[in-house]
N, C-alpha and C. Protein backbone atom coordinates (compact mmCIF):
# COMPACT_ATOMS: atom_id res chain seq x y z
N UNK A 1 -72.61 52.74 -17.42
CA UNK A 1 -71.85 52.89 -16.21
C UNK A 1 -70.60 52.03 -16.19
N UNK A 2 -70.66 51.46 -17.15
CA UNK A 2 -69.32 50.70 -17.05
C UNK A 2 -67.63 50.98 -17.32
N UNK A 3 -67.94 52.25 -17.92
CA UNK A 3 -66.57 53.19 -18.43
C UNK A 3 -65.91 53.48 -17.50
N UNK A 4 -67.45 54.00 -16.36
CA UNK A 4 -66.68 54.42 -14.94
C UNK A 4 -65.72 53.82 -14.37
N UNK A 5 -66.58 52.46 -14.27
CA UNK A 5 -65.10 51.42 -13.45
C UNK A 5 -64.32 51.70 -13.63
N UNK A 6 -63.71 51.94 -14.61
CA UNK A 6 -62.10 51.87 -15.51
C UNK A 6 -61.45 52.75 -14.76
N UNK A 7 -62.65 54.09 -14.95
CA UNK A 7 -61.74 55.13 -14.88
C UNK A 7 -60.98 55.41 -13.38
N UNK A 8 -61.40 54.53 -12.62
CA UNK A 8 -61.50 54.45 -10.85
C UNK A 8 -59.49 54.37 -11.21
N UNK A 9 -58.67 54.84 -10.58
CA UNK A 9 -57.03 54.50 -10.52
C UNK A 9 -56.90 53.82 -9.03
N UNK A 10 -56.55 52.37 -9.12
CA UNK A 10 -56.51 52.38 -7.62
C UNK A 10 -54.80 52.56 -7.18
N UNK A 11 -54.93 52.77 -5.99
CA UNK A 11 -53.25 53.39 -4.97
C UNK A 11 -52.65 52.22 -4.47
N UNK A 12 -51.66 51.13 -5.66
CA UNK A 12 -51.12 49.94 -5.30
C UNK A 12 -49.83 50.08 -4.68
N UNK A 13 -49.38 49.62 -4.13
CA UNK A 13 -47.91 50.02 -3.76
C UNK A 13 -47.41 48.48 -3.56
N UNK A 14 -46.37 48.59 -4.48
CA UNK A 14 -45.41 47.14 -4.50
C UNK A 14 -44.15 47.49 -3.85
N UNK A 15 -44.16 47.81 -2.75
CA UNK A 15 -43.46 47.69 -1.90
C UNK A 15 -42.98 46.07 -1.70
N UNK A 16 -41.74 45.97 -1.22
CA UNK A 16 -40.83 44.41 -1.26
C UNK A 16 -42.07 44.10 0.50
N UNK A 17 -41.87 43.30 0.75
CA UNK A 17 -42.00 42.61 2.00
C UNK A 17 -40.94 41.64 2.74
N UNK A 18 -40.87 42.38 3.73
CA UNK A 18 -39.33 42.18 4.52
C UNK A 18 -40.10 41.25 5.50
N UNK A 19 -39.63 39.95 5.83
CA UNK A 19 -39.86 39.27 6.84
C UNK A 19 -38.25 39.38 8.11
N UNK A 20 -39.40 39.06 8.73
CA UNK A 20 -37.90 39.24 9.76
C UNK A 20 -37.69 37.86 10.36
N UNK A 21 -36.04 37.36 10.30
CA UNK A 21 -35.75 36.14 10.66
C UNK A 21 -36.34 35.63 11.70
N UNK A 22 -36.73 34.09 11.55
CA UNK A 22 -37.32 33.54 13.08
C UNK A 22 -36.09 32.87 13.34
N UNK A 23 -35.70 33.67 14.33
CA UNK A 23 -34.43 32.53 14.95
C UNK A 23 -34.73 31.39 15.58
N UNK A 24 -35.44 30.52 15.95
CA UNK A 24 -35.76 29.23 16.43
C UNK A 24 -36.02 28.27 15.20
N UNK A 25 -36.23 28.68 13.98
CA UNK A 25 -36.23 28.21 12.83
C UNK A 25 -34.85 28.25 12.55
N UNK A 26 -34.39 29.11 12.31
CA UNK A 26 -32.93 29.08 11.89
C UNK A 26 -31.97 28.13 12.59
N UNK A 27 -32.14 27.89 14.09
CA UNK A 27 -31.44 26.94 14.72
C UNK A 27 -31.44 25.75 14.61
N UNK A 28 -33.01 25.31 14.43
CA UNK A 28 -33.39 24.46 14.20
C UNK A 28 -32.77 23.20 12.61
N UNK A 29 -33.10 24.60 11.75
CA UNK A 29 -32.05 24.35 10.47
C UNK A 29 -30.95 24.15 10.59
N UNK A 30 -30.19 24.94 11.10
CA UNK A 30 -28.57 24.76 11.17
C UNK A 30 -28.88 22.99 12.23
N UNK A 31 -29.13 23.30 13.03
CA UNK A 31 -29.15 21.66 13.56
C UNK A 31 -29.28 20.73 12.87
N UNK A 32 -30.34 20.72 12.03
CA UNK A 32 -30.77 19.63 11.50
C UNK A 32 -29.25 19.51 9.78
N UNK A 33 -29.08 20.70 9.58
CA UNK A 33 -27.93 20.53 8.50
C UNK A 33 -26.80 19.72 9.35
N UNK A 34 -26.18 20.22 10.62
CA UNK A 34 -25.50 19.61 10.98
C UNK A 34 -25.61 18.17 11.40
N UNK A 35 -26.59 17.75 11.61
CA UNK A 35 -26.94 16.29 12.07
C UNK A 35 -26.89 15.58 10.32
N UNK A 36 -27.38 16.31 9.80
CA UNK A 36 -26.83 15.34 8.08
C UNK A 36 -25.80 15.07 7.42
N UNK A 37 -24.67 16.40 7.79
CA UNK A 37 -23.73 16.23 7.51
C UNK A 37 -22.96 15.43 8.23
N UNK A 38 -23.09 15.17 9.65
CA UNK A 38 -22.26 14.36 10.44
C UNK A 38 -23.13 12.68 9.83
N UNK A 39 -24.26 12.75 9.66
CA UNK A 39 -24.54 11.37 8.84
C UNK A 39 -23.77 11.08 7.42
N UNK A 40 -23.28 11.84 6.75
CA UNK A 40 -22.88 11.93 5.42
C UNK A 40 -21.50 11.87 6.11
N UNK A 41 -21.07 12.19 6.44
CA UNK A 41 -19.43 12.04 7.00
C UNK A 41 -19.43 10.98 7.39
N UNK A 42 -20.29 10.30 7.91
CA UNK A 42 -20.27 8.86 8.52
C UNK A 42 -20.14 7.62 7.91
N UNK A 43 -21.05 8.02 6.92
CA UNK A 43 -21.33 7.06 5.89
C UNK A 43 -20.10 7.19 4.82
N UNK A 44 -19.81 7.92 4.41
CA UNK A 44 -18.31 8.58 3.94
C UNK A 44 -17.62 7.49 4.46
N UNK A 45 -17.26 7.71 5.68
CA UNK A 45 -15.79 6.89 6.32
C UNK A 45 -16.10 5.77 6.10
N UNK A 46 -17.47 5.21 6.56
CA UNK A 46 -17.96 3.55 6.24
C UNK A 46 -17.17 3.23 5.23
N UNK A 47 -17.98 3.85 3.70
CA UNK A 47 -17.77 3.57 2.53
C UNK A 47 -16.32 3.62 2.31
N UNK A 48 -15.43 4.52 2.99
CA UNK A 48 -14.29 4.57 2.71
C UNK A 48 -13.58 3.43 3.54
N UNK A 49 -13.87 2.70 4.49
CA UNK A 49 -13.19 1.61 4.83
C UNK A 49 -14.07 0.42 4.53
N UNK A 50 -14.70 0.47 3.96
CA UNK A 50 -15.19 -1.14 3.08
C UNK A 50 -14.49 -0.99 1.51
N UNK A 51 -14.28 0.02 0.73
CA UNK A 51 -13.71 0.07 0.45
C UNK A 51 -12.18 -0.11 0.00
N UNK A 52 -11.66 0.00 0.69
CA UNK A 52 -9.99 -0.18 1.59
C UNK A 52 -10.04 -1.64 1.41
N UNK A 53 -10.91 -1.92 2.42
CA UNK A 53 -10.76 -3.34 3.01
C UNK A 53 -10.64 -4.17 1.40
N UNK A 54 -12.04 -3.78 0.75
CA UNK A 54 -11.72 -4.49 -0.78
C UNK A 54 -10.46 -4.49 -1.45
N UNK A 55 -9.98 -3.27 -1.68
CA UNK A 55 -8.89 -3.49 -2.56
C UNK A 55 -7.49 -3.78 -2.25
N UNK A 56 -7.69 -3.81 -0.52
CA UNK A 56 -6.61 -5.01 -0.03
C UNK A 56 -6.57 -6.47 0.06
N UNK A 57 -7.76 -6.68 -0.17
CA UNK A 57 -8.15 -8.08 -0.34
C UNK A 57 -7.73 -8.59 -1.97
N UNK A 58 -7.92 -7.37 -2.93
CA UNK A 58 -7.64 -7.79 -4.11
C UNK A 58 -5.81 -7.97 -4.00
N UNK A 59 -5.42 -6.85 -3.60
CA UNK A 59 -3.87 -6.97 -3.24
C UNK A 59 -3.17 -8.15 -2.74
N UNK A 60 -3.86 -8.57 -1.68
CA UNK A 60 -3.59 -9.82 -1.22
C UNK A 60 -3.41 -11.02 -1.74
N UNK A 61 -4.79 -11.03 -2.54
CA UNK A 61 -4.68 -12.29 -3.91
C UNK A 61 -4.36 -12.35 -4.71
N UNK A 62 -3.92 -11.14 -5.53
CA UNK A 62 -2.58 -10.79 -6.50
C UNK A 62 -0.99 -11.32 -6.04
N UNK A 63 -0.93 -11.41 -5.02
CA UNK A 63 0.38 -10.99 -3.76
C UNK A 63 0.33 -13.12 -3.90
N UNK A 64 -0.49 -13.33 -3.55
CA UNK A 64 -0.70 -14.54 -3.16
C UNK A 64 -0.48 -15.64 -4.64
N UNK A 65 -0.94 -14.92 -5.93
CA UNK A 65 -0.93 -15.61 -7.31
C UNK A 65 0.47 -15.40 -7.91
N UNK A 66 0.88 -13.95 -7.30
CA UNK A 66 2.68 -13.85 -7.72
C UNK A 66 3.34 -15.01 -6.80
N UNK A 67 3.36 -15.31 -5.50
CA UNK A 67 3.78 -16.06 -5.09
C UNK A 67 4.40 -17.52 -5.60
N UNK A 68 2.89 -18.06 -5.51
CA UNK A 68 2.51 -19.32 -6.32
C UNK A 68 3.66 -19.63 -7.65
N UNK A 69 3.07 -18.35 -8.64
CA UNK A 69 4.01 -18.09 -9.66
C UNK A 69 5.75 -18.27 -9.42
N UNK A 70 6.11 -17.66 -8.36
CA UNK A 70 7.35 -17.82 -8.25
C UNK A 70 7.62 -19.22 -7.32
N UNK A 71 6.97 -19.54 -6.79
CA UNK A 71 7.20 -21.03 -6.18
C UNK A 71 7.17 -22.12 -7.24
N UNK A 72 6.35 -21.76 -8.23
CA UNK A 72 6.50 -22.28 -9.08
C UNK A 72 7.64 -22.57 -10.08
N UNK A 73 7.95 -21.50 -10.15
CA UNK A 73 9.40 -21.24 -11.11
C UNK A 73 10.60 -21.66 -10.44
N UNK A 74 10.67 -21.18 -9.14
CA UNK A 74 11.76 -22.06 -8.34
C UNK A 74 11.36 -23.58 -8.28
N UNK A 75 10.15 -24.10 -7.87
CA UNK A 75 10.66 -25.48 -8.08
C UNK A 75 10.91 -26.08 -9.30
N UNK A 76 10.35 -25.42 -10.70
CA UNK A 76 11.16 -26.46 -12.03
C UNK A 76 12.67 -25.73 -12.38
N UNK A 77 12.85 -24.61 -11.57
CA UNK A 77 14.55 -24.09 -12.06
C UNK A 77 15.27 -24.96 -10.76
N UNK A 78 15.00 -25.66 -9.74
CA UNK A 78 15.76 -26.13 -9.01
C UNK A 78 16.06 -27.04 -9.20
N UNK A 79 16.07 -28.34 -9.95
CA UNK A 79 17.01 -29.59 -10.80
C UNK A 79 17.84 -28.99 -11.52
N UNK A 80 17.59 -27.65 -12.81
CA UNK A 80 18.59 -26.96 -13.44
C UNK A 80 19.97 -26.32 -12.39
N UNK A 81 19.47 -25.77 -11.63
CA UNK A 81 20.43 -25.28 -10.66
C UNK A 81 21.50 -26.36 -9.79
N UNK A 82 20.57 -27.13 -9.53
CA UNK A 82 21.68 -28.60 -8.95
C UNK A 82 22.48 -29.12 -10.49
N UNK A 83 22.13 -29.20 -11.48
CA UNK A 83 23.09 -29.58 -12.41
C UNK A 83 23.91 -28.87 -12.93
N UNK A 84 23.81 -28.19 -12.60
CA UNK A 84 24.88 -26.54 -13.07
C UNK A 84 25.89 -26.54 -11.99
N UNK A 85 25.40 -26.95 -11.13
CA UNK A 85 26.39 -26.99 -9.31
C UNK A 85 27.33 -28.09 -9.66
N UNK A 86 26.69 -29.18 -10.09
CA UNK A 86 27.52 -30.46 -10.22
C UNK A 86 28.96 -30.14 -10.71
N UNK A 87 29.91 -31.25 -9.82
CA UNK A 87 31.44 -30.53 -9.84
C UNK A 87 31.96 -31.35 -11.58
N UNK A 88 30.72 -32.39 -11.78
CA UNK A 88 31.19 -33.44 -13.43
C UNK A 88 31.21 -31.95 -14.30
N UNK A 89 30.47 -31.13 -14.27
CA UNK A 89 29.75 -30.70 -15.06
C UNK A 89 30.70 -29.61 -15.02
N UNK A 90 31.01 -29.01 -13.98
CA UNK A 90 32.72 -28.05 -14.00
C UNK A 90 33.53 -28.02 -13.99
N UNK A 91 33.97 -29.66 -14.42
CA UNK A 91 35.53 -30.20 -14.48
C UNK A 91 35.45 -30.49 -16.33
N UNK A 92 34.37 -30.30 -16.89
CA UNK A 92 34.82 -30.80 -18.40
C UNK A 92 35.09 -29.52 -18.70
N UNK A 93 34.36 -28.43 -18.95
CA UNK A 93 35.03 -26.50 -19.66
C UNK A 93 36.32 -26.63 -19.46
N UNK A 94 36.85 -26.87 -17.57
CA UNK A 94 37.62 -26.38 -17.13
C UNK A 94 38.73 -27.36 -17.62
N UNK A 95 39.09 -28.86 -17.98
CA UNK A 95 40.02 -29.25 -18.36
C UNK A 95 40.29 -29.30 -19.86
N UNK A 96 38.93 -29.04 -20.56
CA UNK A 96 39.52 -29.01 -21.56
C UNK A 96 39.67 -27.73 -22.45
N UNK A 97 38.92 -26.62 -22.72
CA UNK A 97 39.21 -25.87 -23.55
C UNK A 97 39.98 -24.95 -22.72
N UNK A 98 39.88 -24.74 -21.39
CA UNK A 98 40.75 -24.08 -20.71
C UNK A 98 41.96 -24.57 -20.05
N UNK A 99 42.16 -25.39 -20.43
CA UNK A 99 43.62 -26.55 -20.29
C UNK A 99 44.14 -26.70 -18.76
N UNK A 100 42.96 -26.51 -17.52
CA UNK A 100 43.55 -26.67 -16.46
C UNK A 100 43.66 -27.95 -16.28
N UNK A 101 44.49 -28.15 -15.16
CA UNK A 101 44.64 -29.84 -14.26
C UNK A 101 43.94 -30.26 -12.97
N UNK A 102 43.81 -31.29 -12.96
CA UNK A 102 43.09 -31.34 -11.21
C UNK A 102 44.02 -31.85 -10.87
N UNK A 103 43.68 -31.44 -9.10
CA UNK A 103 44.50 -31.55 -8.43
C UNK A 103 44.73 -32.84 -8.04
N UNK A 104 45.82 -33.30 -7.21
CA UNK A 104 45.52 -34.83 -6.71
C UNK A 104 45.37 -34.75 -5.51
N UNK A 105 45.21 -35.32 -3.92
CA UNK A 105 45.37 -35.17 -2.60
C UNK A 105 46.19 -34.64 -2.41
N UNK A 106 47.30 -34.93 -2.90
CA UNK A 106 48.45 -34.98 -1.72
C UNK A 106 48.59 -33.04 -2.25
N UNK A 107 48.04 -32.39 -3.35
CA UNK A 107 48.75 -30.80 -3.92
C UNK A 107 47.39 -30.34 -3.32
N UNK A 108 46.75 -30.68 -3.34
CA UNK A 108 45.76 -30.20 -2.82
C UNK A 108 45.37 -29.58 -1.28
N UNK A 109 45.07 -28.35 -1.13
CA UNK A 109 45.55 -27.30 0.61
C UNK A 109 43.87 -27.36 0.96
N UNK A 110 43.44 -27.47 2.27
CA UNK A 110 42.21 -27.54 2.91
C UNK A 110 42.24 -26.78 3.73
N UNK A 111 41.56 -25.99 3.64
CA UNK A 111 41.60 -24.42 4.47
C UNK A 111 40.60 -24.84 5.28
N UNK A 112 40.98 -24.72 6.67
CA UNK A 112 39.55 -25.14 7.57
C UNK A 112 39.07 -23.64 7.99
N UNK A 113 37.67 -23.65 8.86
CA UNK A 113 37.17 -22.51 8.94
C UNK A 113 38.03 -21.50 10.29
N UNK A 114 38.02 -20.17 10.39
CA UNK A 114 38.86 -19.60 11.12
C UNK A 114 37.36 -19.70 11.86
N UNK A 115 37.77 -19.68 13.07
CA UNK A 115 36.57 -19.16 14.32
C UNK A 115 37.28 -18.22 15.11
N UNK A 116 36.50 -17.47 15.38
CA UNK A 116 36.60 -15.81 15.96
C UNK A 116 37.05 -16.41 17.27
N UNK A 117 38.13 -15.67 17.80
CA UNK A 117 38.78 -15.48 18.96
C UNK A 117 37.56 -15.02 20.25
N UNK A 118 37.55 -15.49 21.04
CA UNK A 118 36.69 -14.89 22.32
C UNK A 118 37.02 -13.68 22.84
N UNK A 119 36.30 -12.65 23.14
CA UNK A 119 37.13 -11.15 23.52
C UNK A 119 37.64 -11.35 25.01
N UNK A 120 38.64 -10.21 25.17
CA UNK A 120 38.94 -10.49 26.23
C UNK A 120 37.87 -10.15 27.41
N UNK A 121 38.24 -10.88 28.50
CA UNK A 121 36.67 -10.59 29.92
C UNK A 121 36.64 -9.29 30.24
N UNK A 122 37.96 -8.25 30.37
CA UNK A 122 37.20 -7.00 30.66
C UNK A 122 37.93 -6.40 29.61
N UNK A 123 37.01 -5.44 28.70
CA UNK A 123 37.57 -4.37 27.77
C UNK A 123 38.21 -2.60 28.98
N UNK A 124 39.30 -2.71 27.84
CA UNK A 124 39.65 -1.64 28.80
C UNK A 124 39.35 -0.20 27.48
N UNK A 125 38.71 0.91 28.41
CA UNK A 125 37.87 1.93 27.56
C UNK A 125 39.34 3.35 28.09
N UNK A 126 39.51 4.15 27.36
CA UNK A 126 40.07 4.95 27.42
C UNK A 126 39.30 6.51 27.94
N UNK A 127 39.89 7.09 28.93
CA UNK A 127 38.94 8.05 29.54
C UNK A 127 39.63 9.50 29.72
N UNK A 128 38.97 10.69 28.95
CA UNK A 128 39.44 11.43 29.34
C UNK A 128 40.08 12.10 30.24
């Protein structure tokens, strides 16, 4: 009797199975996506202004070591610069390989400073 079994054909049908949307699930989802993404956006901006904040801080102390650097350089170029100013030091070129003379008092002209005239108290404006 066991051939029989076989021979039995059973009537399967694989038909798809269609569920139909639960919309209170679906809302629920979309809610909950949106509540993560507004956490992820959040955390985003955090990260993006701790961030910031760091690599202005590095800026700063770069900013702050150029400084130094140049305070530095100005104060050992500033004895060079006063001796370069010195008038000993621009009267030897100038009298000798360039054969000028100095002056004495009396050839010598002293230009004092001009100071600006006061305007007059009422400007007069021209009117169509």
């Amino acid at each position: 009797m066991e051939p029989f079994e076989y021979a039995i054909k059973k009537d399967v049908r694989n038909n798809p199975i269609v569920r139909e949307v639960d919309e209170t699930r679906q809302r629920e989802m979309w809610k909950s996506v949106g509540v993560a993404g507004l956490l992820v956006l959040v955390l985003l901006f955090s990260a993006w202004q701790h961030f910031e904040l760091l690599r202005h801080g590095y800026q700063i102390e770069e900013m702050q070591r150029q400084r130094a650097a140049e305070e530095e350089t100005a104060r050992r170029l500033r004895p060079e610069i006063e001796t370069r100013k010195s008038p000993k030091r621009i009267e030897a070129p100038a009298t000798g390989p360039l054969h000028l003379v100095a002056t004495t008092r009396d050839e010598a002209i002293v230009l004092g400073r001009v100071v600006a005239a006061d305007p007059p108290a009422k400007s007069i404006v021209a009117r169509r």
